[in-house]
N, C-alpha and C. Protein backbone atom coordinates (compact mmCIF):
# COMPACT_ATOMS: atom_id res chain seq x y z
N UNK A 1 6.50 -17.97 -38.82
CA UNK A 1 5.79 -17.14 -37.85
C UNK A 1 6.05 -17.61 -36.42
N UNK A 2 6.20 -19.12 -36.33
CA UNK A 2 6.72 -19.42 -35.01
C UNK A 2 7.49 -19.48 -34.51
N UNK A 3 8.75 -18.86 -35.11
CA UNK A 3 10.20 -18.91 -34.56
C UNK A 3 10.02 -17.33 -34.46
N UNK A 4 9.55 -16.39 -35.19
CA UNK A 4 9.37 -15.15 -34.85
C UNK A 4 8.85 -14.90 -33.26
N UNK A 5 7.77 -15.57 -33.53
CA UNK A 5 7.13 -15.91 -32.10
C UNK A 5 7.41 -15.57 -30.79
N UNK A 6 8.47 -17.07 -30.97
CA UNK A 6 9.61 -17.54 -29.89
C UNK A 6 10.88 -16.24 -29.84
N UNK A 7 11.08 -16.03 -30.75
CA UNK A 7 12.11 -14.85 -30.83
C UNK A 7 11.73 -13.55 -30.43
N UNK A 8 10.71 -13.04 -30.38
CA UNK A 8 10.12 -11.82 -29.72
C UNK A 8 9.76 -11.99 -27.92
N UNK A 9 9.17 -13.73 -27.78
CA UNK A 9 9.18 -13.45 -26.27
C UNK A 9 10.21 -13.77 -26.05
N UNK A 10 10.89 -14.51 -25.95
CA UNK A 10 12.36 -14.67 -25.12
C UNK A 10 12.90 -13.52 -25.09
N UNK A 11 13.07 -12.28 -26.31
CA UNK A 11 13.73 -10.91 -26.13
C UNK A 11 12.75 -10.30 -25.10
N UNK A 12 11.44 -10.23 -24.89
CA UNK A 12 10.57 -8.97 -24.37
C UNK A 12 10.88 -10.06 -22.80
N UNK A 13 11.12 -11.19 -22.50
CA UNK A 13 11.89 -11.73 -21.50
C UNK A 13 13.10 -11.25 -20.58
N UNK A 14 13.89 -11.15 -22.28
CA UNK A 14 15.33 -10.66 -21.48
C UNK A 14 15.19 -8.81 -20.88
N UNK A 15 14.36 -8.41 -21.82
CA UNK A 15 14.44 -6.77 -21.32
C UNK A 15 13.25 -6.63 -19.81
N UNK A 16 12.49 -7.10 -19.92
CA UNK A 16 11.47 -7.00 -18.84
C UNK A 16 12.54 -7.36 -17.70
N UNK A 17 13.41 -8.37 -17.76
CA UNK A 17 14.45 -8.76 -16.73
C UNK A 17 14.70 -8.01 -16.15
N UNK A 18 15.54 -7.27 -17.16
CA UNK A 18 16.79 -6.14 -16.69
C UNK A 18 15.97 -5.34 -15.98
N UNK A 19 14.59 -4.96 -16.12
CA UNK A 19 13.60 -3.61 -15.91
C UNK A 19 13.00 -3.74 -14.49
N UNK A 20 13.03 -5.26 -14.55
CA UNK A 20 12.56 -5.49 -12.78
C UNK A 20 12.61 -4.56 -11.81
N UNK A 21 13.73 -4.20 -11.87
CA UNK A 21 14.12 -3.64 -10.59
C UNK A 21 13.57 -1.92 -10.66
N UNK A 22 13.18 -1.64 -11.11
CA UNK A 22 12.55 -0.32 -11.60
C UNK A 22 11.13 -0.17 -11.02
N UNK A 23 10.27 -1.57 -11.13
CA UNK A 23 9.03 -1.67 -11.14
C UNK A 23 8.34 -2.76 -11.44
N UNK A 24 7.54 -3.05 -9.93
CA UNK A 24 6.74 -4.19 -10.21
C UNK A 24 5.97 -4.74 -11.27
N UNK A 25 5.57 -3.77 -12.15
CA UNK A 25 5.19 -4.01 -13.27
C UNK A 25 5.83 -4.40 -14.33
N UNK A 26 7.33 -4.06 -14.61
CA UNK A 26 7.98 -4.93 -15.09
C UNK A 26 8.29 -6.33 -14.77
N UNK A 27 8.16 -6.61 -13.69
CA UNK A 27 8.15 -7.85 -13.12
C UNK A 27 6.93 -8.63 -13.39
N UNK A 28 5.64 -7.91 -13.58
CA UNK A 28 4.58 -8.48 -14.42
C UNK A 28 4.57 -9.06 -15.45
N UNK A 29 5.12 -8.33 -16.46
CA UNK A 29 5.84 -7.94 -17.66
C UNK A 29 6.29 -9.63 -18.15
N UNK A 30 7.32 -9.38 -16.87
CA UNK A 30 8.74 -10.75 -16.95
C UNK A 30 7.67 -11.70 -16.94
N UNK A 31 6.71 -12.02 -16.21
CA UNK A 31 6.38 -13.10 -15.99
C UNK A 31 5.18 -13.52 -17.14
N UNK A 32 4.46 -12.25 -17.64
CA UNK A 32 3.85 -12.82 -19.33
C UNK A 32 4.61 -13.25 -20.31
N UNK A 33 5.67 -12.27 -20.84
CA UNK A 33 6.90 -12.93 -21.28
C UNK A 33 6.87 -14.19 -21.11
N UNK A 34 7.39 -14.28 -20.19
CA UNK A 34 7.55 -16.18 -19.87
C UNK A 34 6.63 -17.10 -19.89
N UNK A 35 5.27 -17.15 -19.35
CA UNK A 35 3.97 -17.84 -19.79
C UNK A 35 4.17 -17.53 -21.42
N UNK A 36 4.45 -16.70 -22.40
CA UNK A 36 4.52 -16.79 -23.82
C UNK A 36 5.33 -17.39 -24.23
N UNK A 37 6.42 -17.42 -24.06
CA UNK A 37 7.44 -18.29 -24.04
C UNK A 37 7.45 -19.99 -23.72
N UNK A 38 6.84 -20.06 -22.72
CA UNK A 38 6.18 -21.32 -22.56
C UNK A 38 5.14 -21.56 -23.31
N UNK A 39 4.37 -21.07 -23.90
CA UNK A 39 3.36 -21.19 -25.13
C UNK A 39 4.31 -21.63 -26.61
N UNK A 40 5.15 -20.93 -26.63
CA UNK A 40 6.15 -20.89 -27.75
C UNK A 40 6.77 -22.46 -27.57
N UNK A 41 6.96 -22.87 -26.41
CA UNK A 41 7.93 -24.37 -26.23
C UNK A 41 6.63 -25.45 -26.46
N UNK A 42 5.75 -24.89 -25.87
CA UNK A 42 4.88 -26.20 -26.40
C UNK A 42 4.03 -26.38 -27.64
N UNK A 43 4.21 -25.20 -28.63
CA UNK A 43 3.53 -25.15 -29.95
C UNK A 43 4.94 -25.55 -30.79
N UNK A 44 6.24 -25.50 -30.31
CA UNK A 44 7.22 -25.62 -30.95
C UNK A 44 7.79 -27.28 -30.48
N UNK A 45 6.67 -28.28 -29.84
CA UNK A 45 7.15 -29.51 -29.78
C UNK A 45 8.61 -29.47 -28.24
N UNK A 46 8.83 -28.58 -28.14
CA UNK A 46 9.94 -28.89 -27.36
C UNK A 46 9.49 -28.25 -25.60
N UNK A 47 8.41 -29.32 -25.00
CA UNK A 47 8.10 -29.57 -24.20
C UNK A 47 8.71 -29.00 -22.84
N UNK A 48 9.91 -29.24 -22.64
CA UNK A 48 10.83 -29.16 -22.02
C UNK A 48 11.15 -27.82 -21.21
N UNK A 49 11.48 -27.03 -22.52
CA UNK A 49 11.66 -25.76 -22.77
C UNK A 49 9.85 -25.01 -22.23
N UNK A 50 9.01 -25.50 -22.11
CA UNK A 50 7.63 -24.85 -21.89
C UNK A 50 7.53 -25.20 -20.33
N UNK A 51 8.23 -26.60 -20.17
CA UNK A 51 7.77 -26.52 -18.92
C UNK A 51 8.71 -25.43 -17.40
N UNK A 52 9.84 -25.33 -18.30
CA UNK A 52 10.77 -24.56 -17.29
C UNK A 52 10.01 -23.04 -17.58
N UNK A 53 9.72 -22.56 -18.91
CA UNK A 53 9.13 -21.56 -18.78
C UNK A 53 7.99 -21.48 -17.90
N UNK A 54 7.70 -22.28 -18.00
CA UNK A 54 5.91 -21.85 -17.22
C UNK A 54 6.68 -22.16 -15.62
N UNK A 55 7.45 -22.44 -15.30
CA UNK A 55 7.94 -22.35 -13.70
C UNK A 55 8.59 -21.32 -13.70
N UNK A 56 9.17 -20.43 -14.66
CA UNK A 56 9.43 -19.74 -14.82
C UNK A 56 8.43 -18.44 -14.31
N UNK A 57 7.52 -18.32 -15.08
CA UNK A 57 6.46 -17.48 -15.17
C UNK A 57 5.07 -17.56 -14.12
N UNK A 58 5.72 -18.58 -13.25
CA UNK A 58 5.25 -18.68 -12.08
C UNK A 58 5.49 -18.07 -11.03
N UNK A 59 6.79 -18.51 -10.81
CA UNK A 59 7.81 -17.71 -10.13
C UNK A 59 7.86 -16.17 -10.33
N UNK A 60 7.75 -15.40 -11.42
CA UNK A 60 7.54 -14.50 -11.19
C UNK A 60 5.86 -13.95 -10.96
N UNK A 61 4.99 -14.61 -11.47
CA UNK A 61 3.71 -13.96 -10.73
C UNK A 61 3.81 -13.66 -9.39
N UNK A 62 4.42 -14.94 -8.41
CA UNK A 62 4.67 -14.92 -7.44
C UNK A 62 5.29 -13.90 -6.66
N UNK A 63 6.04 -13.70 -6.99
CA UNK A 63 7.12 -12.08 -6.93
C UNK A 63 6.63 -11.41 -7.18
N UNK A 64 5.78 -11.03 -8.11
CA UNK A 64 5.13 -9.80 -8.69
C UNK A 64 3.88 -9.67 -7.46
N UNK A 65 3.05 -10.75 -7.03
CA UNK A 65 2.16 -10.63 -6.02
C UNK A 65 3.26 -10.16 -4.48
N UNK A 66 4.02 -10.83 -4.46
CA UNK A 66 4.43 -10.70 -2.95
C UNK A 66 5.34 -8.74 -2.82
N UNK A 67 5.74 -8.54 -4.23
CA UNK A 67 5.84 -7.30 -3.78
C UNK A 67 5.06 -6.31 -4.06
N UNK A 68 3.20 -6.58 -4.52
CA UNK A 68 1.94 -5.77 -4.48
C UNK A 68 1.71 -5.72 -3.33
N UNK A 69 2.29 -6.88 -2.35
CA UNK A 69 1.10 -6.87 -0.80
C UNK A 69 2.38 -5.82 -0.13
N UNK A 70 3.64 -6.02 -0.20
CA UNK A 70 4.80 -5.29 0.23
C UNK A 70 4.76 -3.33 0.38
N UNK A 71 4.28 -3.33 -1.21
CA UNK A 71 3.69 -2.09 -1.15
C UNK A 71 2.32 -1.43 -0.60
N UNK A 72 1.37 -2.50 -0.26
CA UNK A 72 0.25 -1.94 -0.04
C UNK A 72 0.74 -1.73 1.68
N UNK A 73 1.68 -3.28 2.23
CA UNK A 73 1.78 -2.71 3.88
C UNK A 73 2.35 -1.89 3.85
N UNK A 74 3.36 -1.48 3.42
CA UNK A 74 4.39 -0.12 3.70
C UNK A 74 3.62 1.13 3.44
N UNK A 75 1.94 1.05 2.37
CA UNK A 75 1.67 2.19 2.45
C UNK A 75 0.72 2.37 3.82
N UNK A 76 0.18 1.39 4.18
CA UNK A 76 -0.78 1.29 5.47
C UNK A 76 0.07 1.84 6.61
N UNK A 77 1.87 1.75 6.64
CA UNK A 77 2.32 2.20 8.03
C UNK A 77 2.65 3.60 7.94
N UNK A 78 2.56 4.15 6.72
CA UNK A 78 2.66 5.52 6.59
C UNK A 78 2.05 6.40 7.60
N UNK A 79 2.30 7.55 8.08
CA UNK A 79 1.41 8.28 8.68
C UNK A 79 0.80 9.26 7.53
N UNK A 80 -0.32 9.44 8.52
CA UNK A 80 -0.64 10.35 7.48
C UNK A 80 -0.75 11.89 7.73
């Protein structure tokens, strides 16, 4: 069950990737993925692997926040 696990987030990883660019919410996406994935490295002993994920999945919260505020200014300069 735990290599299934690991094998479902690393894939819902790689596709959320590709999807980024579509929508911030895929970029959400990317970055649960990866906090699971990092769950997966540290229930699977290999430490290592959890900790790059979870910088991983940092990094994209991060991104995922900086282009929520991106969209909210661009909608504030709108006219109306």
């Amino acid at each position: 069950m735990l290599t299934a696990y690991g094998a479902l987030a690393v894939t819902l990883m790689m596709v959320f990737y590709s999807l980024e660019s579509r929508s911030r919410w895929f970029t959400f996406a990317f970055a649960v993925a990866c906090l699971a994935s990092s769950l997966y490295g540290w229930l699977a002993g290999t430490w290592p692997f959890g900790v790059v994920e979870l910088v991983w999945g940092l990094i994209a919260l991060r991104k995922f926040v900086q282009r929520q505020s991106e969209r909210v200014s661009s909608d504030r300069r709108r006219p109306t």
